[in-house]
N, C-alpha and C. Protein backbone atom coordinates (compact mmCIF):
# COMPACT_ATOMS: atom_id res chain seq x y z
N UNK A 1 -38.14 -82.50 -55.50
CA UNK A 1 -39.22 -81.58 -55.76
C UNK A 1 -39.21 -81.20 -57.24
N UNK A 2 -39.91 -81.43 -57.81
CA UNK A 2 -40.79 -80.94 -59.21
C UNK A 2 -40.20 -79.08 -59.67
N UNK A 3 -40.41 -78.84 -60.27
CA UNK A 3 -40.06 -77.52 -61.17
C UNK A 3 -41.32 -77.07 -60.92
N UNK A 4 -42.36 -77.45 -60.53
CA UNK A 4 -43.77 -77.10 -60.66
C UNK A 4 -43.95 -76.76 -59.30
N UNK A 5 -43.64 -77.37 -58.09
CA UNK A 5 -43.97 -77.57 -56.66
C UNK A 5 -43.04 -76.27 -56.51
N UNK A 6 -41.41 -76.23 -56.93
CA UNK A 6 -40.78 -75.20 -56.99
C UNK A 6 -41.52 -73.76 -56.82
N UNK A 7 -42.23 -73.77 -58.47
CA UNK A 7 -43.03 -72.83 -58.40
C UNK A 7 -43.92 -72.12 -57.45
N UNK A 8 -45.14 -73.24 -57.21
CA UNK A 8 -45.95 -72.96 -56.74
C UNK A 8 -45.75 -72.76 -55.48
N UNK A 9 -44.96 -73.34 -54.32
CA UNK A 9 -44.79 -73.50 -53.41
C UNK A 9 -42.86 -72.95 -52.84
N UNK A 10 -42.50 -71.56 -53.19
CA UNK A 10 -41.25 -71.36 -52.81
C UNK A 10 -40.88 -71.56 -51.36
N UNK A 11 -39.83 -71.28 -50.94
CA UNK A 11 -39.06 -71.23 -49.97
C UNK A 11 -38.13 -70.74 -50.14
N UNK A 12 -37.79 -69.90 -48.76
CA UNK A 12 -36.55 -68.93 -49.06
C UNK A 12 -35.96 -69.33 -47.80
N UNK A 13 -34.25 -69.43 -48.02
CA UNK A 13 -33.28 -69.65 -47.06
C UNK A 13 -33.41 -69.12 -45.77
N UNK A 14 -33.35 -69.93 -44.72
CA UNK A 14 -33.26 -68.97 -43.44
C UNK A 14 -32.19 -69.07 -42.79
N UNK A 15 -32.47 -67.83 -42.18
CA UNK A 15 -30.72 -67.05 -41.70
C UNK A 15 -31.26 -66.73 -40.36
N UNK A 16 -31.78 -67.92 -39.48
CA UNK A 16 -31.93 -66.87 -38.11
C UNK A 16 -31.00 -68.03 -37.48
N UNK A 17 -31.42 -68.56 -35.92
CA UNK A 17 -30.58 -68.71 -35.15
C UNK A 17 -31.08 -70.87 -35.64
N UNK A 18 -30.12 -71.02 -36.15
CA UNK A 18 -30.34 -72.99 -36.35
C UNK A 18 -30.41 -73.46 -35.54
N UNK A 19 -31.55 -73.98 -35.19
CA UNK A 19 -31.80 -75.34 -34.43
C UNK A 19 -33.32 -75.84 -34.83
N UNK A 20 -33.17 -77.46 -34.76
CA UNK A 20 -33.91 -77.72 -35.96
C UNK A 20 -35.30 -77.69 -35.03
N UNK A 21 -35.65 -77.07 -33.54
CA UNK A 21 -37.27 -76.26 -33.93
C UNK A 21 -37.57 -75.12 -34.88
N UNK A 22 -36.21 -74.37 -34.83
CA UNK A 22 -36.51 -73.18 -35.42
C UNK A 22 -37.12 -73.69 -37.11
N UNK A 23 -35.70 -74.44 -37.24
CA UNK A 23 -36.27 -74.36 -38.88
C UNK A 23 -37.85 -75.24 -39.04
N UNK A 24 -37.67 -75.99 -38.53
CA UNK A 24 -39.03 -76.80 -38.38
C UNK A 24 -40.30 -75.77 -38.23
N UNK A 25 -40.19 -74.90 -37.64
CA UNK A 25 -41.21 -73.80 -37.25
C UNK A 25 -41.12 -72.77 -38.45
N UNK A 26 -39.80 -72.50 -39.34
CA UNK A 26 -39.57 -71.76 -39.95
C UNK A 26 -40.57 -72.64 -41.39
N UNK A 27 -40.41 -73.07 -42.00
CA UNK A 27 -40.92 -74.02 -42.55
C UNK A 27 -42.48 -73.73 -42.62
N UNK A 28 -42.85 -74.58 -41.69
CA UNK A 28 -44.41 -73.87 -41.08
C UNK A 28 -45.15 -72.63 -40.94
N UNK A 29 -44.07 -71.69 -40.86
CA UNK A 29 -44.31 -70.36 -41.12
C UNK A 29 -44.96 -70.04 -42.51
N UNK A 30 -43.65 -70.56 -43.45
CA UNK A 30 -43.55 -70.36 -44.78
C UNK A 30 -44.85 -70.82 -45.25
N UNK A 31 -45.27 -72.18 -44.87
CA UNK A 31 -46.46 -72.66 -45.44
C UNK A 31 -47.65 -71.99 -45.55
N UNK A 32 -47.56 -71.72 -43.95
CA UNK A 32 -48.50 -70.57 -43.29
C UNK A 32 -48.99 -69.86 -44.42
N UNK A 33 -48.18 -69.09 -44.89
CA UNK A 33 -48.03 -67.68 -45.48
C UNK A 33 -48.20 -67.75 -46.90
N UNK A 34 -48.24 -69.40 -47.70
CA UNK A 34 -48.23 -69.15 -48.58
C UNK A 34 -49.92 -70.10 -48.75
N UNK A 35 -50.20 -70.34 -48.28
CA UNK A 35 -51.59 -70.65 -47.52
C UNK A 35 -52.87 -69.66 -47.35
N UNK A 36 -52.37 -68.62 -46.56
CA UNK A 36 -52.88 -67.29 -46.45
C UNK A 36 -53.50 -66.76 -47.35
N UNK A 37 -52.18 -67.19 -48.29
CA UNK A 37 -51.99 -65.92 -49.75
C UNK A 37 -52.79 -66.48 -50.74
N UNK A 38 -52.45 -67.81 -50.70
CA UNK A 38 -53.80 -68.68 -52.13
C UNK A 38 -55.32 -68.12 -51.35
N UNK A 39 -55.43 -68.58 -50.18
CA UNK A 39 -57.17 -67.90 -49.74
C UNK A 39 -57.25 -66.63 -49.88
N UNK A 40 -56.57 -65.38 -49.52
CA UNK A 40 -56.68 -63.89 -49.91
C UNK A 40 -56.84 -64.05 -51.27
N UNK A 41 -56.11 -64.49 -52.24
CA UNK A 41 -56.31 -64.29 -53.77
C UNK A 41 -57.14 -64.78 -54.13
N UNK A 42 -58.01 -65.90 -53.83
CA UNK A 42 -59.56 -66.46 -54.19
C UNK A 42 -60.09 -65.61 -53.41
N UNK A 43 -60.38 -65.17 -52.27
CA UNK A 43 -61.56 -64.20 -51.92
C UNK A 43 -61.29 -63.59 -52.18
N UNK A 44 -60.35 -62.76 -53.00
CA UNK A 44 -60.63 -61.37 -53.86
C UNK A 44 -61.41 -61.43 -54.93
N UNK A 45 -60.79 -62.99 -55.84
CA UNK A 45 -61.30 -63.61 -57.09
C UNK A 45 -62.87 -63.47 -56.93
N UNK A 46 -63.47 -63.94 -55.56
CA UNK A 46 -64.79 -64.35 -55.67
C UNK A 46 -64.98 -65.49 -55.60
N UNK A 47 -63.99 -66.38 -55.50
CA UNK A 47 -64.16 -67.74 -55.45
C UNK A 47 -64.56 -68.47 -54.21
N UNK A 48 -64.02 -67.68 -52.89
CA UNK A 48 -64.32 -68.58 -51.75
C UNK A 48 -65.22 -67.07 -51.08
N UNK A 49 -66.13 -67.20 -49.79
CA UNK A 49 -66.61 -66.66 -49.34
C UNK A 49 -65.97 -65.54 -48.25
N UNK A 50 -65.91 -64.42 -48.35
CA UNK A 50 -65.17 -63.74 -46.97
C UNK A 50 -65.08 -64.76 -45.81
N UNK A 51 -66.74 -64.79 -45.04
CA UNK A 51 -66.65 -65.71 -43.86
C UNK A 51 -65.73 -66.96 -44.05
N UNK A 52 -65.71 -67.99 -45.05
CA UNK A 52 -65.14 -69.09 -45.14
C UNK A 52 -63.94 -69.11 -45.46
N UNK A 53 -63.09 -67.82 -46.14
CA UNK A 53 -61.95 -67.46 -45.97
C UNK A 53 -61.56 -67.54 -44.59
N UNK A 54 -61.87 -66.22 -43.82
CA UNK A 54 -61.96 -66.33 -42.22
C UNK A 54 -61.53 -67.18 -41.80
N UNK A 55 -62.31 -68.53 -41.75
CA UNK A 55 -62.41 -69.96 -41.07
C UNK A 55 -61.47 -70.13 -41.19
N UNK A 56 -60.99 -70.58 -42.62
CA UNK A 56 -59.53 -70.96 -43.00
C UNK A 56 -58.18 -70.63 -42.34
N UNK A 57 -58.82 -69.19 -42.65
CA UNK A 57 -57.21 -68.77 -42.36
C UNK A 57 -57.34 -68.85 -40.69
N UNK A 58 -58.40 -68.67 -40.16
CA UNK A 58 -58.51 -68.98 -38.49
C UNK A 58 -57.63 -70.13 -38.16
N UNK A 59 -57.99 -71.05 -39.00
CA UNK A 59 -57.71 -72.55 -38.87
C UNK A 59 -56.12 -72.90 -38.71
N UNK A 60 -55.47 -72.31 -40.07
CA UNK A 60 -54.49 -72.67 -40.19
C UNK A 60 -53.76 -71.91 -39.31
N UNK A 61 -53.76 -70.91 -38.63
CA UNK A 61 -52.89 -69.81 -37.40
C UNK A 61 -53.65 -70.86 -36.13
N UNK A 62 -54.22 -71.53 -36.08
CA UNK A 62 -54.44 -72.20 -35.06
C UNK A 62 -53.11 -73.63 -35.18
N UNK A 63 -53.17 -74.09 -36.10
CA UNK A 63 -52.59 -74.54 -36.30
C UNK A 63 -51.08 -74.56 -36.24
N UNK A 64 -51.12 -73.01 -36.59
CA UNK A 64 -49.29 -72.82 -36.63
C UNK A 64 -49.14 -71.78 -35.34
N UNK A 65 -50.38 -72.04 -34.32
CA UNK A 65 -49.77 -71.60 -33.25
C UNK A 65 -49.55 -72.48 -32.17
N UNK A 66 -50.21 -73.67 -32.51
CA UNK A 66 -49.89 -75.59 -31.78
C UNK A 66 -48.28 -76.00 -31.89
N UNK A 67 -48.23 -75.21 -33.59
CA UNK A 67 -46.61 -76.57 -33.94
C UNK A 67 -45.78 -75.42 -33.25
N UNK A 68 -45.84 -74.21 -32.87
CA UNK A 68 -44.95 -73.29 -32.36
C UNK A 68 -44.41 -73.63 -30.59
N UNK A 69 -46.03 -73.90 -30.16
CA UNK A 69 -45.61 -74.37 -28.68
C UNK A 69 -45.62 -75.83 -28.70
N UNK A 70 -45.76 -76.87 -29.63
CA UNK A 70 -45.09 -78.23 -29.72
C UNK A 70 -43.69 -78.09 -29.50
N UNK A 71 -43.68 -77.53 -30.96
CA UNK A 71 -41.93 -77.30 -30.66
C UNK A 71 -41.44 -76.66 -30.08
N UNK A 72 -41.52 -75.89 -28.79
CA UNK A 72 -41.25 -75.19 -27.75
C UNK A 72 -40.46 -73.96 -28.27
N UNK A 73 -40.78 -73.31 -29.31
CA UNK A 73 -40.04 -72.55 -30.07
C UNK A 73 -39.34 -71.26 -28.91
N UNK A 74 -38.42 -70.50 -28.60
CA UNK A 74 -38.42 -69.19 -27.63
C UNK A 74 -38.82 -69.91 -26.18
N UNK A 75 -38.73 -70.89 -25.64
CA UNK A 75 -39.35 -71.70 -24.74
C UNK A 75 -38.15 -71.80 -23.66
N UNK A 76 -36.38 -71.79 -24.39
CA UNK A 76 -35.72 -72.52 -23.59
C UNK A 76 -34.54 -71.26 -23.23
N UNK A 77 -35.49 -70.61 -22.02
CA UNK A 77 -34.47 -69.76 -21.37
C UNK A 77 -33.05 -70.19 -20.71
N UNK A 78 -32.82 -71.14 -20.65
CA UNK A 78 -31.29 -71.35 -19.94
C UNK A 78 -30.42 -72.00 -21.52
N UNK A 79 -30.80 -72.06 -22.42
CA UNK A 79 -29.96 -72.54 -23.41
C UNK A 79 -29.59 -71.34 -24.53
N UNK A 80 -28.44 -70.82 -25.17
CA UNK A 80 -27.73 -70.11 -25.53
C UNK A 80 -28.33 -68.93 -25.71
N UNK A 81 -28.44 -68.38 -26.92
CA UNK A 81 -28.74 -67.37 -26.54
C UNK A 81 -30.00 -66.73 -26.41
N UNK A 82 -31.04 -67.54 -26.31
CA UNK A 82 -32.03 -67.53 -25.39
C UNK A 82 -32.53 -66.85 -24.72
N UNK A 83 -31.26 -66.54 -23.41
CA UNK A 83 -31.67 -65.78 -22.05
C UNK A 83 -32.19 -64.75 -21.92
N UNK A 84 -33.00 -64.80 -21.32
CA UNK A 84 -33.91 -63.28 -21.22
C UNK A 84 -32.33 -62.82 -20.32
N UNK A 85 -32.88 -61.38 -20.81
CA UNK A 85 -31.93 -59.97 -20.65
C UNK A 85 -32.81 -59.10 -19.60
C-alpha cells in the first residue's frame, strides 16, 4: 500500500474477538465508514445532492448488511464464546 492509500484510506487495529469473519467484517465496517464520511463531506460541500447522498449511503449499509450475514458474523451460538447467556 502506497503512503497515499495510507492516507486516504486508514485502518485501525482490531482488538475484538479473531476470527477471520470478524476481521473480514471488521474491514468492511471500516470501509463502510470511511465511505459514509467522503459522501457526508461532499453533501455538505454541495457537491453531491442530499437525496443522492441518501441513495449512496442506503446502498452501501445494504451492502455491509449482506457481507455481515454472508459471513455469518454473531451467527454461531454453540462455538466459543458465542453462547447466548
Amino acid at each position: 500500500m502506497t503512503d497515499r492509500d495510507e492516507f486516504l484510506y486508514p485502518r485501525s487495529r482490531y482488538y475484538g474477538d479473531v476470527k477471520p469473519e470478524n476481521l473480514v467484517f471488521n474491514a468492511n465496517l471500516q470501509e463502510f465508514a470511511q465511505k459514509v464520511n467522503y459522501i457526508c463531506n461532499l453533501e455538505t460541500a454541495g457537491k453531491v445532492a442530499p437525496e443522492a447522498a441518501y441513495k449512496q449511503i442506503k446502498e452501501l449499509w445494504h451492502n455491509l448488511r449482506q457481507s455481515k450475514q454472508e459471513l455469518a458474523v454473531g451467527q454461531h451460538p454453540l462455538r466459543g464464546d458465542d453462547r447466548e447467556k
